[in-house]
Protein backbone atom coordinates (compact mmCIF):
# COMPACT_ATOMS: atom_id res chain seq x y z
CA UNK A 1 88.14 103.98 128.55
CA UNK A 2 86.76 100.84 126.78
CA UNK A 3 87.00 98.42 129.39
CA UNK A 4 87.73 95.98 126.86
CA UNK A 5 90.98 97.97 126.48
CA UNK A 6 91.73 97.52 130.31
CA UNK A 7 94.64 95.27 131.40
CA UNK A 8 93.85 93.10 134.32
CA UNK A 9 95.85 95.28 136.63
CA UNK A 10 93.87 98.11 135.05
CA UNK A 11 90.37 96.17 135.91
CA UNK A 12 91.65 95.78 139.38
CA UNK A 13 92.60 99.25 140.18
CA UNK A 14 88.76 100.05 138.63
CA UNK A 15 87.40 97.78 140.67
CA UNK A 16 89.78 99.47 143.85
CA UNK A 17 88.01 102.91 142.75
CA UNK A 18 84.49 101.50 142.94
CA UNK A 19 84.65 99.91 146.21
CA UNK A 20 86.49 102.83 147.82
CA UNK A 21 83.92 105.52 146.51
CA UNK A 22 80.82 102.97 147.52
CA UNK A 23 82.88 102.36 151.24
CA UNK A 24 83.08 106.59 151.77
CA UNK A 25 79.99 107.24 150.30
CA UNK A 26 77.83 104.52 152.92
CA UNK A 27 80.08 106.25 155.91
CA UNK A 28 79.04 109.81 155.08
CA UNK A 29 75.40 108.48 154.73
CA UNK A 30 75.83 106.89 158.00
CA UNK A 31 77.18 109.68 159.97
CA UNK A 32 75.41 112.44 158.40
CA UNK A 33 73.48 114.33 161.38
CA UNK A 34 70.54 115.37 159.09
CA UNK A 35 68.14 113.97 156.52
CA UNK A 36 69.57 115.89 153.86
CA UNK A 37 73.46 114.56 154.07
CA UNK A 38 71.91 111.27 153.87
CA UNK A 39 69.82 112.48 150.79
CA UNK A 40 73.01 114.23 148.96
CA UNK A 41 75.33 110.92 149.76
CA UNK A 42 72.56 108.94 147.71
CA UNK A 43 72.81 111.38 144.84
CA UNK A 44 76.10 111.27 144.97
CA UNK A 45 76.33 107.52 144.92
CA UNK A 46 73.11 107.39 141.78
CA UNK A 47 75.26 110.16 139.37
CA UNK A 48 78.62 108.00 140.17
CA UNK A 49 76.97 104.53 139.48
CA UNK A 50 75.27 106.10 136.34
CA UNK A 51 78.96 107.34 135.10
CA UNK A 52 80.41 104.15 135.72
CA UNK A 53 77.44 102.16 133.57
CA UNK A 54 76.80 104.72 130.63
CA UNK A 55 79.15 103.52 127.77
CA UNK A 56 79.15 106.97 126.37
CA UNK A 57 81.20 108.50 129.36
CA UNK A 58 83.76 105.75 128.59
CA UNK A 59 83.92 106.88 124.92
CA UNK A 60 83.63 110.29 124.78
CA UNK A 61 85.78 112.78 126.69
CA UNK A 62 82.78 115.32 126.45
CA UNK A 63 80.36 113.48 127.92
CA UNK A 64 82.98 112.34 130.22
CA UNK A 65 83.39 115.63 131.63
CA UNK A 66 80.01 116.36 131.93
CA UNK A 67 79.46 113.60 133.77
CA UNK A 68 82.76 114.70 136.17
CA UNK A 69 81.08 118.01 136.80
CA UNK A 70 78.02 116.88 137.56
CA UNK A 71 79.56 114.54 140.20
CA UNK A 72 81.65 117.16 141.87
CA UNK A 73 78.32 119.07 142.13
CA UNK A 74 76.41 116.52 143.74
CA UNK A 75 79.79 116.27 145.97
CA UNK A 76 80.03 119.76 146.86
CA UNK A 77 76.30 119.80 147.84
CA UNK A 78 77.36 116.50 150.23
CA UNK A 79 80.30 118.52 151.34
CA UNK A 80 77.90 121.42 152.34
CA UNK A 81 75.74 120.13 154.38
CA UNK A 82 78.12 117.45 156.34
CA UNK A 83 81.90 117.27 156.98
CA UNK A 84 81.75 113.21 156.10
CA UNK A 85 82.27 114.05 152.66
CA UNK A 86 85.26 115.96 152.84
CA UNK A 87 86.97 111.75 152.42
CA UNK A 88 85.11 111.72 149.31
CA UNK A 89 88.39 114.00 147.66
CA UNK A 90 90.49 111.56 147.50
CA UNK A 91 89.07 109.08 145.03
CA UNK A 92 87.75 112.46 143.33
CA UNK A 93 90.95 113.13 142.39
CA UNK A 94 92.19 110.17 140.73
CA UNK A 95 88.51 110.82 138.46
CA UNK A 96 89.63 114.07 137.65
CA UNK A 97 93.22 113.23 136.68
CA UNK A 98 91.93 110.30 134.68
CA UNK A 99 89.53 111.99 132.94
CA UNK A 100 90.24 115.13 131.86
CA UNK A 101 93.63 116.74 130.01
CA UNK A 102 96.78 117.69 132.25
CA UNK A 103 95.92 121.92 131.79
CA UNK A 104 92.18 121.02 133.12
CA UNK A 105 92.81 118.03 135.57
CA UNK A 106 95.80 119.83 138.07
CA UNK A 107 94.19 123.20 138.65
CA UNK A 108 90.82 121.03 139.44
CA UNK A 109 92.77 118.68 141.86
CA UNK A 110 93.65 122.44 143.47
CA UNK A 111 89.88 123.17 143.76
CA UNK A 112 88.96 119.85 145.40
CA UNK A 113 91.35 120.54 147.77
CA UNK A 114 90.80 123.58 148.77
CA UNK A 115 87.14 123.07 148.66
CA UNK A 116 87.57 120.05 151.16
CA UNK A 117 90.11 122.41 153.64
CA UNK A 118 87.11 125.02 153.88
CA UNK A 119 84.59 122.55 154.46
CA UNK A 120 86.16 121.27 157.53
CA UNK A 121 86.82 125.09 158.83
CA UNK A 122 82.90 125.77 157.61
CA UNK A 123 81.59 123.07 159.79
CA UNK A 124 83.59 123.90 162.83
CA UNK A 125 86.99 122.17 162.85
CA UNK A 126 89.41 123.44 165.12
CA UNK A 127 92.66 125.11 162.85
CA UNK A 128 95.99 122.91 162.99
CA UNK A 129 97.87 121.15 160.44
CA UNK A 130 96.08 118.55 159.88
CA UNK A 131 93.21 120.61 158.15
CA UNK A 132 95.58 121.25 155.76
CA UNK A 133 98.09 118.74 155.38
CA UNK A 134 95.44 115.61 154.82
CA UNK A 135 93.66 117.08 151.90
CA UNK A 136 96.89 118.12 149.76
CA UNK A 137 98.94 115.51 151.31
CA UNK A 138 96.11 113.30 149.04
CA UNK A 139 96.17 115.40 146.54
CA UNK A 140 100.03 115.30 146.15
CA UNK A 141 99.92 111.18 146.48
CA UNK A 142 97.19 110.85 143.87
CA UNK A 143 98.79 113.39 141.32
CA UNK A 144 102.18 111.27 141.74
CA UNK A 145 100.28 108.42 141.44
CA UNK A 146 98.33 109.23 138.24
CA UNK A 147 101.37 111.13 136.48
CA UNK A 148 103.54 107.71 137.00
CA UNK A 149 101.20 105.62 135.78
CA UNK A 150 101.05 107.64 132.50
CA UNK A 151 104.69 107.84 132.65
CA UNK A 152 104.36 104.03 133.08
CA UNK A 153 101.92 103.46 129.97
CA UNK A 154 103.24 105.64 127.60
CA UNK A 155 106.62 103.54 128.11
CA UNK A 156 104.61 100.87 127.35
CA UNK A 157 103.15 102.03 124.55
CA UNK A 158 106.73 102.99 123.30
CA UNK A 159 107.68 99.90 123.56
CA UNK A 160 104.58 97.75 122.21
CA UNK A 161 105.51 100.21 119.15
CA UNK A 162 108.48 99.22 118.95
CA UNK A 163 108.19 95.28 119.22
CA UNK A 164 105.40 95.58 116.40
CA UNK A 165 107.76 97.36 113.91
CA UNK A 166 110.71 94.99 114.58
CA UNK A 167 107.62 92.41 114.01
CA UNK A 168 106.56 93.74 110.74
CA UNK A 169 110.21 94.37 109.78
CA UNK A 170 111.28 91.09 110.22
CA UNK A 171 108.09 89.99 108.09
CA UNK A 172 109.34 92.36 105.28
CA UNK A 173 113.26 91.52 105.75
CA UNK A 174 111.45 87.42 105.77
CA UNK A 175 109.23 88.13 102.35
CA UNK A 176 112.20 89.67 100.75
CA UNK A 177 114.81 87.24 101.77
CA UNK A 178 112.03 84.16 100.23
CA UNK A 179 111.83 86.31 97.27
CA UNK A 180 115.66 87.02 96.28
CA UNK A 181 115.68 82.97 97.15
CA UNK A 182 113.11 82.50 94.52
CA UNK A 183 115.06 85.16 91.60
CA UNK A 184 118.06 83.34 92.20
CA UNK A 185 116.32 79.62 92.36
CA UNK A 186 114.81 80.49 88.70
CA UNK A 187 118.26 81.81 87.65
CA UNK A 188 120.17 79.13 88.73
CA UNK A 189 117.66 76.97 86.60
CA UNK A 190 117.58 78.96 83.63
CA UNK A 191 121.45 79.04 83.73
CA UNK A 192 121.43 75.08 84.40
CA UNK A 193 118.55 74.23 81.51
CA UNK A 194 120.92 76.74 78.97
CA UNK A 195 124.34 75.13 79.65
CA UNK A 196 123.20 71.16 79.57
CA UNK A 197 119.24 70.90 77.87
CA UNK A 198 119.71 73.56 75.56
CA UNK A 199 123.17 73.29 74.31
CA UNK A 200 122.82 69.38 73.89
CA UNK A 201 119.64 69.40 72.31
CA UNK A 202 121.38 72.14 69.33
CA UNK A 203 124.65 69.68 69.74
CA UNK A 204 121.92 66.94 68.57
CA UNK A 205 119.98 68.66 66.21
CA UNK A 206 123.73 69.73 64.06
CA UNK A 207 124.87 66.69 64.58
CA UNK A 208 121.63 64.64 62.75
CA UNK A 209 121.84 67.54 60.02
CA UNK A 210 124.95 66.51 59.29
CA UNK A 211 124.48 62.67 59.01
CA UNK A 212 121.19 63.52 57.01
CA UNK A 213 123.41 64.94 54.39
CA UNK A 214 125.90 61.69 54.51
CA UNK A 215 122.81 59.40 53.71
CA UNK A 216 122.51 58.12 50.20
CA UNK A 217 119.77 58.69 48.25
CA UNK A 218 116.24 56.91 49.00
CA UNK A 219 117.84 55.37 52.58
CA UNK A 220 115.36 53.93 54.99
CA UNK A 221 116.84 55.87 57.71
CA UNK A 222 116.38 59.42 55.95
CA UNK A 223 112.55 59.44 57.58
CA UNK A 224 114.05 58.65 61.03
CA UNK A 225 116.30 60.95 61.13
CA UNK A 226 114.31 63.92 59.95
CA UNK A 227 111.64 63.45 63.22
CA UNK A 228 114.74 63.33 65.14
CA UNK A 229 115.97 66.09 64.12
CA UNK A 230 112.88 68.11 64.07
CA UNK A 231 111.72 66.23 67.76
CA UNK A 232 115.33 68.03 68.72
CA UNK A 233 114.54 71.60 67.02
CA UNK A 234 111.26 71.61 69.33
CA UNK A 235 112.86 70.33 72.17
CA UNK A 236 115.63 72.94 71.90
CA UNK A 237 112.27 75.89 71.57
CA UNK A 238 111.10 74.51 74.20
CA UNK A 239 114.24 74.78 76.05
CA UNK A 240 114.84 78.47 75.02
CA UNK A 241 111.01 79.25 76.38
CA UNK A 242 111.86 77.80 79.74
CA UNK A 243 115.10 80.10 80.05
CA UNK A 244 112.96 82.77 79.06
CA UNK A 245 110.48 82.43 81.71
CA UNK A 246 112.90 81.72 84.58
CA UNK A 247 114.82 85.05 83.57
CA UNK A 248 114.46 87.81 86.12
CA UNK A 249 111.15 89.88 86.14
CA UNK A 250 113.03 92.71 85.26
CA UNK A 251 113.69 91.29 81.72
CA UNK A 252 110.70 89.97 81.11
CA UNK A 253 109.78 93.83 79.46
CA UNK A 254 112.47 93.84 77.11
CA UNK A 255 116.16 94.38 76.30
CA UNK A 256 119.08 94.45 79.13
CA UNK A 257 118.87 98.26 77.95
CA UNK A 258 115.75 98.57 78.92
CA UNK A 259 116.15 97.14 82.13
CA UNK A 260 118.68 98.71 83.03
CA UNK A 261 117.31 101.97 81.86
CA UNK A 262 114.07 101.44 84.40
CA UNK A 263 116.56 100.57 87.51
CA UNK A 264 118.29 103.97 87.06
CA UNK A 265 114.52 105.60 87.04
CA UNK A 266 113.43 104.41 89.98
CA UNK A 267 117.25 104.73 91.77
CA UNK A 268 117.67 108.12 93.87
CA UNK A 269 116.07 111.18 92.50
CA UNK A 270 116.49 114.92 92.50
CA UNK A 271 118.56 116.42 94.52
CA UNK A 272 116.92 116.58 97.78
CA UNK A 273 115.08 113.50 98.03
CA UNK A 274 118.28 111.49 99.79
CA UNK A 275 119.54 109.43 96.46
CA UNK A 276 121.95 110.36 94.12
CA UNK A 277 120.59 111.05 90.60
CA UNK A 278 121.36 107.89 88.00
CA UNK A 279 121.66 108.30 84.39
CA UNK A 280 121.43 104.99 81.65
CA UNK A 281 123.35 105.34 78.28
CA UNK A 282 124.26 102.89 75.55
CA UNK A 283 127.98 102.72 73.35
CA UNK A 284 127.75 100.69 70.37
CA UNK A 285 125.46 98.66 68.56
CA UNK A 286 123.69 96.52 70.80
CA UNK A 287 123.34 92.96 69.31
CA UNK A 288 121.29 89.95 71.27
CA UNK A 289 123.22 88.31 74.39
CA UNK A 290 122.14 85.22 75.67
CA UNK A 291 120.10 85.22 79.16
CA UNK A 292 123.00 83.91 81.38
CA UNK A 293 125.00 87.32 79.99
CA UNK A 294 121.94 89.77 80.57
CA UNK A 295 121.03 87.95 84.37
CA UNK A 296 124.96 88.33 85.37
CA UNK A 297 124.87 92.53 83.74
CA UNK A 298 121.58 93.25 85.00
CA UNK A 299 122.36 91.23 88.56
CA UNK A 300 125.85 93.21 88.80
CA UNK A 301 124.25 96.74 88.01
CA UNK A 302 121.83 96.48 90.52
CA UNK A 303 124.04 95.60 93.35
CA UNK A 304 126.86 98.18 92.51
CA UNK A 305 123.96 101.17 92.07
CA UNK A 306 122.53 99.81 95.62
CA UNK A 307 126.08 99.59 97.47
CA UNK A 308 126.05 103.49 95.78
CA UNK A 309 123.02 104.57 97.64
CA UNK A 310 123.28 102.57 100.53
CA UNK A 311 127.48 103.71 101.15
CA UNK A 312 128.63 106.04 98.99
CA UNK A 313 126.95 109.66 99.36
CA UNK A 314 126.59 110.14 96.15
CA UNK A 315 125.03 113.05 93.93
CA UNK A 316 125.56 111.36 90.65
CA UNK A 317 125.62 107.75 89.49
CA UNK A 318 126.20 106.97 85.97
CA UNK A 319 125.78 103.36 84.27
CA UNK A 320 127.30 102.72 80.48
CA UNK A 321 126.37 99.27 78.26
CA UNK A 322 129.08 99.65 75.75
CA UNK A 323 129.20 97.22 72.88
CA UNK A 324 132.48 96.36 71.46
CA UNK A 325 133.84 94.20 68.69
CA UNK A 326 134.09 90.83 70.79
CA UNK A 327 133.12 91.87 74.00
CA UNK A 328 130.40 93.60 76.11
CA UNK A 329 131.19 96.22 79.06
CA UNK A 330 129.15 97.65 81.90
CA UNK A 331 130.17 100.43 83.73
CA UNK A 332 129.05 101.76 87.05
CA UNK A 333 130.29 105.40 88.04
CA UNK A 334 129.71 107.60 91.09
CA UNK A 335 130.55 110.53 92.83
CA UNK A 336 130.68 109.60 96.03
CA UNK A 337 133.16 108.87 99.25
CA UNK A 338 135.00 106.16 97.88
CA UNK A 339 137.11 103.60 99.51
CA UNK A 340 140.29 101.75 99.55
CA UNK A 341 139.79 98.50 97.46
CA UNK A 342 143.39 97.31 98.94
CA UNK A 343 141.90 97.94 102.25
CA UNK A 344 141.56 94.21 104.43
CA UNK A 345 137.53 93.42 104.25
CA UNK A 346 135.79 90.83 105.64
CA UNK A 347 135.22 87.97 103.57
CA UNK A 348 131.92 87.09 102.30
CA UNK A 349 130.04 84.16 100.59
CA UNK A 350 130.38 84.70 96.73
CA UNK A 351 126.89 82.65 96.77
CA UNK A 352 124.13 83.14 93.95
CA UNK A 353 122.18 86.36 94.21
CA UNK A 354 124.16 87.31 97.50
CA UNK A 355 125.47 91.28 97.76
CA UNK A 356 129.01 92.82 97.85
CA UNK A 357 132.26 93.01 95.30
CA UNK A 358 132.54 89.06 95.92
CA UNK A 359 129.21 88.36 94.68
CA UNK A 360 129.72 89.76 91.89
CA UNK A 361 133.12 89.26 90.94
CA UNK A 362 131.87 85.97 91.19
CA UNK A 363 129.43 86.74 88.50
CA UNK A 364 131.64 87.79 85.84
CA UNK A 365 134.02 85.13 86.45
CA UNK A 366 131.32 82.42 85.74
CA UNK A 367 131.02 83.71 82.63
CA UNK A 368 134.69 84.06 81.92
CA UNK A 369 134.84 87.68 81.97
CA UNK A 370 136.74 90.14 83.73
CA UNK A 371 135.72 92.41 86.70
CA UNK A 372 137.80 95.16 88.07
CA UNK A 373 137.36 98.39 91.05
CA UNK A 374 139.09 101.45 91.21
CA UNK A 375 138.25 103.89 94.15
CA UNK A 376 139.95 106.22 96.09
CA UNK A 377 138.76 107.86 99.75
CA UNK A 378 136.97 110.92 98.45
CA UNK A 379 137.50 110.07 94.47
CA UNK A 380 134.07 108.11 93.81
CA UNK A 381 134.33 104.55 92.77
CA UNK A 382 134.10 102.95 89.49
CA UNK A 383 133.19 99.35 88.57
CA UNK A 384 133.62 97.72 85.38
CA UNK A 385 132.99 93.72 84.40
CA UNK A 386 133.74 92.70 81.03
CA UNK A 387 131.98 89.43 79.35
CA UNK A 388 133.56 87.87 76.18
CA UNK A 389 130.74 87.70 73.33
CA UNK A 390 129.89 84.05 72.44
CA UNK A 391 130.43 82.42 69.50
CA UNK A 392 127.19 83.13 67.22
CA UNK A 393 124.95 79.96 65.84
CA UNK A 394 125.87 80.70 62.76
CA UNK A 395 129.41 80.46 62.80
CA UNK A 396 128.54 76.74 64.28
CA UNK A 397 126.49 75.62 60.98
CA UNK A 398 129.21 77.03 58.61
CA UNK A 399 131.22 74.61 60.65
CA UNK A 400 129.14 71.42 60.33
CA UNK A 401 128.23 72.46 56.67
CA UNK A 402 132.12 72.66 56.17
CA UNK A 403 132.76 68.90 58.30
CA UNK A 404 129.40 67.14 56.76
CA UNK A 405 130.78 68.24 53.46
CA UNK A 406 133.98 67.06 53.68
CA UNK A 407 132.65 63.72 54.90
CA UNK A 408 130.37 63.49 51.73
CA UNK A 409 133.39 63.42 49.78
CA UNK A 410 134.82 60.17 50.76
CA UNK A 411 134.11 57.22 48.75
CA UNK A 412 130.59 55.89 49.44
CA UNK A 413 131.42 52.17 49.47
CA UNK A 414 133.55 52.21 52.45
CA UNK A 415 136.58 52.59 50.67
CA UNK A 416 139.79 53.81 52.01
CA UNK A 417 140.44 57.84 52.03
CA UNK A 418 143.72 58.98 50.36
CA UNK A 419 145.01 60.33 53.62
CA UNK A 420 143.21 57.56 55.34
CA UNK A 421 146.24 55.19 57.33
CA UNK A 422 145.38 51.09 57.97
CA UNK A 423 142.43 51.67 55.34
CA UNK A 424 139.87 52.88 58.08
CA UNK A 425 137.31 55.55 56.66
CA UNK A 426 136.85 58.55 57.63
CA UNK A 427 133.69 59.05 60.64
CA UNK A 428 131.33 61.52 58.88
CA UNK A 429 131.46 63.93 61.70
CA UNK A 430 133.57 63.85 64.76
CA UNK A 431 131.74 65.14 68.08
CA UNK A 432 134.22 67.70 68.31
CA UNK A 433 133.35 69.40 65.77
CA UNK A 434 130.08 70.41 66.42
CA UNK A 435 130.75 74.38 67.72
CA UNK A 436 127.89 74.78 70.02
CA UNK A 437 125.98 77.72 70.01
CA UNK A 438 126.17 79.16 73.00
CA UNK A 439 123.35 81.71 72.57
CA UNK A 440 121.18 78.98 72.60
């Protein structure tokens, strides 16, 4: 073991070891009758010193064992010629059960044993219990010793396991949660930059095309007005490029289709891999929808198809972009358990980007669209949201054409309309009438 490895308990038991091995070997030296006891303790004590300093028997189990059997040699020599290292066993046994695996280590703890019992009878040792119950007595405490401690570690190991995957999950679970803030931070822009900067800069730029086209010929003002319109027209690109780059990463390839297309590839799978199989088609002709519309479908699509694999059980999932006359649909369809949507559920946050039927409900209704549920315990579950198409641009510059035109027609000097009551003209366009596009 790498004593860098070692807790301090660990180091301290080591250290325990030494000592004790050092303390019996210097007693069987000292009470050895002949030369040669004296001679085998010191061998014992050089081939234990050099296993505790080599740093290959702490990394390799091979040369570990070598080293073990050469130890219990030199031991069994010590044994042989004096009876003082029959108390050498007992810190023999905690090597052996240490160092090499369970099938090895109990049937040598056995050995030492019963190597130590027939020492003592060998060198004269009157028979009685004791001759036998010392040396397996130690052999019994050392084995429950050693097989507890393991117990012990591998709990610990369990654990320290453990507490570094609920580490690294909550690192994940933190990363995600920062980056589902940041989607719905750059949505809630986008959203906010198309509903005020973009649709008042196209408010402004129809509204100076239409007094452009009141202004008599050869006015000093013509000039003016054309930068400001055309400072407007690239404010308004600009505008459109910014709600562009702040739309979700999944539309940054291409089309809501598309999108949507890739989220159903990478849903699920065949049947076996634990995810119900999901399948993309398109009713209709598609035409463009603004951002806000393909952020609130794409949004909505993802979080029914993940309640599907997450709840439902499902085999099948099927998602539909249907095109209509004046409205766009998305449909999400499984096979799965189902559920009672008149069931009581807890209530939840309808926030931005947040999960669950609230959520988006919540969606759809921002965008003045409908969303509906219908599920039955065992029947699968269907969801459906329905947006209202917006009105095009173009239909907004037939408009101002249409209101700048009619304002051309009234008498140039200031003079009174026909219709015209108390002899006030006519404004050349009123701000109501510029129809804002809001596919802007």
């Amino acid at each position: 073991m790498d004593p860098r490895s070692l807790t301090p308990a660990l180091r301290a038991l080591r250290l325990c070891l030494h000592l004790l091995m050092a303390a019996l070997l210097g007693l069987a030296a000292l009470r050895a009758q002949a030369a040669g006891g004296v001679a085998a303790a010191v061998v014992t004590g050089a081939v234990y010193a050099a296993g505790a300093l080599l740093p290959a028997v702490r990394r390799s189990q091979r040369a570990a064992a070598v080293w073990l059997t050469a130890l219990c040699l030199a031991w069994l020599t010590l044994l042989w010629l004096t009876p003082e290292g029959l108390w050498l066993a007992f810190p023999l046994y905690f090597l052996q059960l240490h160092l090499l695996p369970a099938r090895w280590s109990l049937p040598a703890v056995t050995l030492t044993a019963g190597a130590a019992i027939l020492s003592y009878v060998r060198h004269g040792a009157a028979l009685n219990p004791g001759v036998f119950i010392g040396p397996l007595l130690g052999a019994a405490v050392a084995v429950a010793t050693v097989l507890g401690y393991q117990a012990l570690y591998r709990e610990s190991e369990r654990r320290r396991r453990l507490i570094e995957e609920l580490i690294s999950t909550r690192a994940e679970l933190a990363a995600a949660e920062r980056h589902a803030g940041t989607l719905a931070e750059r949505e809630r822009l986008a959203r906010e930059i198309h509903d005020t900067l973009a649709q008042g800069l196209s408010s402004i730029q129809l509204l100076l095309r239409a007094a452009e086209r009141t202004l008599p010929e050869g006015s000093p003002a013509a000039g003016h007005i054309d930068r400001a319109r055309q400072t407007a027209q690239d404010n308004l690109a600009e505008a459109r490029r910014f709600v562009r780059a702040l739309a979700p990463p999944d539309l940054e390839q291409g089309s809501l289709a598309g999108a949507l297309e890739r989220l159903c590839g990478t849903t699920g799978g065949p049947e076996g891999t634990g995810g119900p199989r999901a399948r993309f088609s398109v009713s209709g002709t598609p035409v463009e929808l603004p951002t806000p519309y393909e952020v609130a479908l794409l949004r909505i699509a993802q979080s029914a198809l993940a309640n599907t694999v997450r709840h439902a059980a499902a085999s099948r999932a099927e998602i539909t972009l249907s095109f209509m006359a004046g409205s766009v649909t998305l449909d999400v369809v499984d096979d799965g358990a189902g559920f009672d949507p008149a069931a009581p559920r807890p209530v939840r946050p309808s926030a931005e980007g947040g999960f669950g039927l609230p959520a988006m409900r919540s969606r759809a209704e921002s965008l003045g669209g409908a969303f509906t549920v219908e599920s039955a315990p065992g029947q699968g579950t269907a969801v459906a949201v329905s947006l209202p198409l917006p009105v095009t641009a173009p239909s907004a510059s037939a408009s101002s054409a249409s209101s700048a035109s009619s304002a051309s027609d009234a008498p140039a000097t200031g003079s009174p309309a026909p219709d015209s009551p108390s002899g006030a003209s006519s404004p050349p366009l009123s701000p109501s009438a510029a129809v804002l596009p809001t596919g802007a």
